[in-house]
Protein backbone atom coordinates (compact mmCIF):
# COMPACT_ATOMS: atom_id res chain seq x y z
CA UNK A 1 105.43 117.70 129.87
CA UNK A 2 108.63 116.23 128.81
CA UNK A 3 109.41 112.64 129.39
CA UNK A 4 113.16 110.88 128.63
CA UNK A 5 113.49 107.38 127.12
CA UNK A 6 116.90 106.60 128.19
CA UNK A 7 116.39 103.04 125.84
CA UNK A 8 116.48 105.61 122.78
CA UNK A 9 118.26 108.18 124.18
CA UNK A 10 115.58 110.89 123.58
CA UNK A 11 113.04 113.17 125.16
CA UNK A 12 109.61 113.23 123.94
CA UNK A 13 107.33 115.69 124.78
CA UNK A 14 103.53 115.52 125.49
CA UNK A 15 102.88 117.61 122.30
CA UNK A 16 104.25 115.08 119.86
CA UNK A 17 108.07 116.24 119.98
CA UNK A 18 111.27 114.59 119.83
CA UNK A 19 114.31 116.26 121.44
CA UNK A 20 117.59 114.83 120.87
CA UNK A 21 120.65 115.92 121.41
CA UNK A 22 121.14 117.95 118.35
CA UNK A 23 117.21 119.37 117.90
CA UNK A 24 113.93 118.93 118.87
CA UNK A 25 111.58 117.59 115.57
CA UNK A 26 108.26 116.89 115.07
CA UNK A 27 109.92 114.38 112.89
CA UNK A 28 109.78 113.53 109.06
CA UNK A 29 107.56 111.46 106.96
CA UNK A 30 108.22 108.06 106.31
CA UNK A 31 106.10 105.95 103.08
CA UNK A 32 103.17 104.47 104.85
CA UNK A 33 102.10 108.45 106.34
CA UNK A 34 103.61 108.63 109.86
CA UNK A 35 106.30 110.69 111.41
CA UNK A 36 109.64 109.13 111.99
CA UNK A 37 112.32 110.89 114.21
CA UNK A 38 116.06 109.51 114.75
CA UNK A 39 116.89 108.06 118.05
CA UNK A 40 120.53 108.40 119.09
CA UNK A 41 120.58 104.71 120.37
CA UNK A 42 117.86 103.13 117.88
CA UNK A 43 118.18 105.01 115.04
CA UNK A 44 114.45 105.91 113.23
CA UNK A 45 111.80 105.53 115.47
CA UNK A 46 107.82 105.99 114.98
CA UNK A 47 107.08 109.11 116.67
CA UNK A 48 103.65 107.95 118.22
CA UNK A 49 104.91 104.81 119.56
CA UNK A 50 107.71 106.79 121.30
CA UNK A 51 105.31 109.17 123.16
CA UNK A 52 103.12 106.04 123.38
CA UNK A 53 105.33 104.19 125.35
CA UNK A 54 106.88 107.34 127.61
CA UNK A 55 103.13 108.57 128.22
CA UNK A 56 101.20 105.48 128.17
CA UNK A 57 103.89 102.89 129.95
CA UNK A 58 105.14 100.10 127.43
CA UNK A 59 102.55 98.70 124.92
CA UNK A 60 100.51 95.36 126.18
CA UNK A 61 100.87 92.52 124.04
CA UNK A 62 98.38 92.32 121.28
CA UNK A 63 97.79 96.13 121.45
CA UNK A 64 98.39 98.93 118.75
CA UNK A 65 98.95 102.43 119.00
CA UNK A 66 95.93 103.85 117.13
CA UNK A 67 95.81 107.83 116.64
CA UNK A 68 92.22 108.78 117.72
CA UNK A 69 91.24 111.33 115.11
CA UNK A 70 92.37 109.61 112.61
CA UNK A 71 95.33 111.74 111.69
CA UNK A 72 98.75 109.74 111.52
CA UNK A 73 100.43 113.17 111.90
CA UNK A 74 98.98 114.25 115.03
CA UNK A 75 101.11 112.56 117.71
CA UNK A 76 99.47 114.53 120.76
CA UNK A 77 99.67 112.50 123.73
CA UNK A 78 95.14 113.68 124.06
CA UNK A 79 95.40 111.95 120.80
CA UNK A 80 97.14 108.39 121.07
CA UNK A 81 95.84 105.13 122.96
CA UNK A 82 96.31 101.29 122.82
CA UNK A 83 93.76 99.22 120.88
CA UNK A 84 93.40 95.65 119.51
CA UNK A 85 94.43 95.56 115.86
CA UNK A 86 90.65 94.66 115.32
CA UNK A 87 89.67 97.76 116.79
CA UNK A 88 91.95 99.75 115.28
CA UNK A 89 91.11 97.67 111.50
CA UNK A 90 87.34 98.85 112.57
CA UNK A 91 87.95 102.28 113.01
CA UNK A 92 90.51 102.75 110.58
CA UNK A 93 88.15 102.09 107.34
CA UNK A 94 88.10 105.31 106.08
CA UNK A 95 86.18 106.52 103.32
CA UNK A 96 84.52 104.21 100.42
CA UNK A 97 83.09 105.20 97.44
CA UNK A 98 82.81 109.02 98.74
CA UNK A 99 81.37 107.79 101.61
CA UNK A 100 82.54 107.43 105.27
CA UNK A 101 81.47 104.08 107.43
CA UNK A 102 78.37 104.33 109.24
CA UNK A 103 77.38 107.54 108.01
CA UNK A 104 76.99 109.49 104.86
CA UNK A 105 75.70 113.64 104.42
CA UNK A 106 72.49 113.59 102.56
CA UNK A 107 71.93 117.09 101.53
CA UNK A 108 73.46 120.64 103.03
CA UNK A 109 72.97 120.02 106.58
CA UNK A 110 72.01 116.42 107.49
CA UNK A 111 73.88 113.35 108.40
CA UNK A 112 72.39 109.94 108.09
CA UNK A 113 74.13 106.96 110.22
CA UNK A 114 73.22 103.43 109.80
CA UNK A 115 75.12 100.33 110.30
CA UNK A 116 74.79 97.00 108.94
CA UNK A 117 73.34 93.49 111.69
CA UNK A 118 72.94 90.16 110.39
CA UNK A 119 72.96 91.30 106.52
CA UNK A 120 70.11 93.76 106.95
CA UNK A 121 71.12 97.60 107.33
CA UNK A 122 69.75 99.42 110.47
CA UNK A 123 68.57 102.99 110.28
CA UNK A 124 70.38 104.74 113.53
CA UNK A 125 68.80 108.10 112.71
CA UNK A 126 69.39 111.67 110.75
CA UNK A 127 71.42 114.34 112.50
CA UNK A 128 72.37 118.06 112.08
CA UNK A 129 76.19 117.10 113.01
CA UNK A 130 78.35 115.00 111.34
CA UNK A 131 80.01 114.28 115.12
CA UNK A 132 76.40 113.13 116.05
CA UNK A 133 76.19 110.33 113.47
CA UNK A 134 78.84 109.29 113.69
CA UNK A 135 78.56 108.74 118.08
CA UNK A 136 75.06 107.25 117.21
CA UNK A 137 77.31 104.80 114.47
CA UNK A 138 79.93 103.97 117.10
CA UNK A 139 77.59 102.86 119.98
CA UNK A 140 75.88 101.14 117.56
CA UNK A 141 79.07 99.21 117.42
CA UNK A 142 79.34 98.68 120.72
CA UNK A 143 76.04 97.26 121.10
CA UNK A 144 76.10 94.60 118.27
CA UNK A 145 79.88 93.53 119.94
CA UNK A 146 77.78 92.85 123.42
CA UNK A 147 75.45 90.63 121.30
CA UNK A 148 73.08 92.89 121.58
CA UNK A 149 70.81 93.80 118.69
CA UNK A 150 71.06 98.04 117.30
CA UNK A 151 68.57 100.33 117.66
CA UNK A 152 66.71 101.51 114.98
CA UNK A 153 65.91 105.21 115.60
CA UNK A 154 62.01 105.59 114.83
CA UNK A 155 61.15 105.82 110.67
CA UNK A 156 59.63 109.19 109.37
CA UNK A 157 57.19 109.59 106.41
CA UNK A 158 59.02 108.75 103.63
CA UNK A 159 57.73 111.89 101.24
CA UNK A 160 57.62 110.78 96.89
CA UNK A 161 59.96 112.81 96.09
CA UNK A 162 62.47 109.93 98.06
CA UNK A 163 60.89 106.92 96.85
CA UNK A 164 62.89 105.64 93.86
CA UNK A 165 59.98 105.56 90.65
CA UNK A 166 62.19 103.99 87.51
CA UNK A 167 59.55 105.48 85.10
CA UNK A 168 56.94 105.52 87.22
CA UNK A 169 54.99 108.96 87.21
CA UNK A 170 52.38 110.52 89.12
């Protein structure tokens, strides 16, 4: 679906395309990781605010566009929506020390997700998927921004070979 922004004096398309009057571009990459595409009447534009605002109607005040998957690159219209610049802070914390907010692989094919509620970290559960933990992080989230409290998923056995010994043998 193509849309025209007679402000800029461009077409965007629905796929994350500009078409001006010379070319259609996907754009080019400007310092902080986004695409950037030249408007006839604006000059550079942000690509995902352009297909934002032809898609999504013009952006409410306090809102940011925030690309869903995390890719700045991927300006699919399936991939762009408005959120508070808290939101988008939240969900934007990418990885820390090798480790990804909320939930962290512990060996070949298990996630772990936990979050942190009034200084003491909850345990939200082990998964197969990495998608799994982090849902189970996210509504976690959600939950603790009702006022509500997380829920801990139920603890297994830990086994010894888990329990931290410094120097203490069998």
């Amino acid at each position: 679906m193509t849309k025209y922004l007679p402000q800029y004096g461009v077409s965007v398309t629905s796929d994350g395309q500009v078409i001006n009057s010379i070319r259609t571009t996907s754009g080019s990459l400007d310092s902080g990781g986004y695409l950037s595409a030249y408007t006839r009447l604006q000059g550079c534009q942000l690509v995902h605010k352009l297909i934002a605002e032809a898609f999504l109607g013009p952006r409410p005040e306090g809102k940011w566009v925030h690309h869903i998957n995390g890719n700045k690159i991927d300006n699919r219209l399936k991939n762009l929506e408005y959120i508070t610049p808290r939101d988008n802070s939240i969900r934007d914390k990418k990885e820390r020390n090798g480790r990804i907010k909320g939930y962290q692989q512990i060996g070949c094919n298990s996630w772990c997700a936990r979050i942190r509620y009034k200084g003491q970290r909850v345990y939200l559960g082990s998964f197969k998927l990495k998608e799994d933990a982090s849902a189970a992080y996210w509504r976690a989230v959600e939950a603790v921004r009702r006022g509500e409290r997380p829920l801990s998923a139920p603890k297994r056995r830990t086994r010894w070979s888990e329990i931290e010994t410094k120097g203490v043998t069998r």
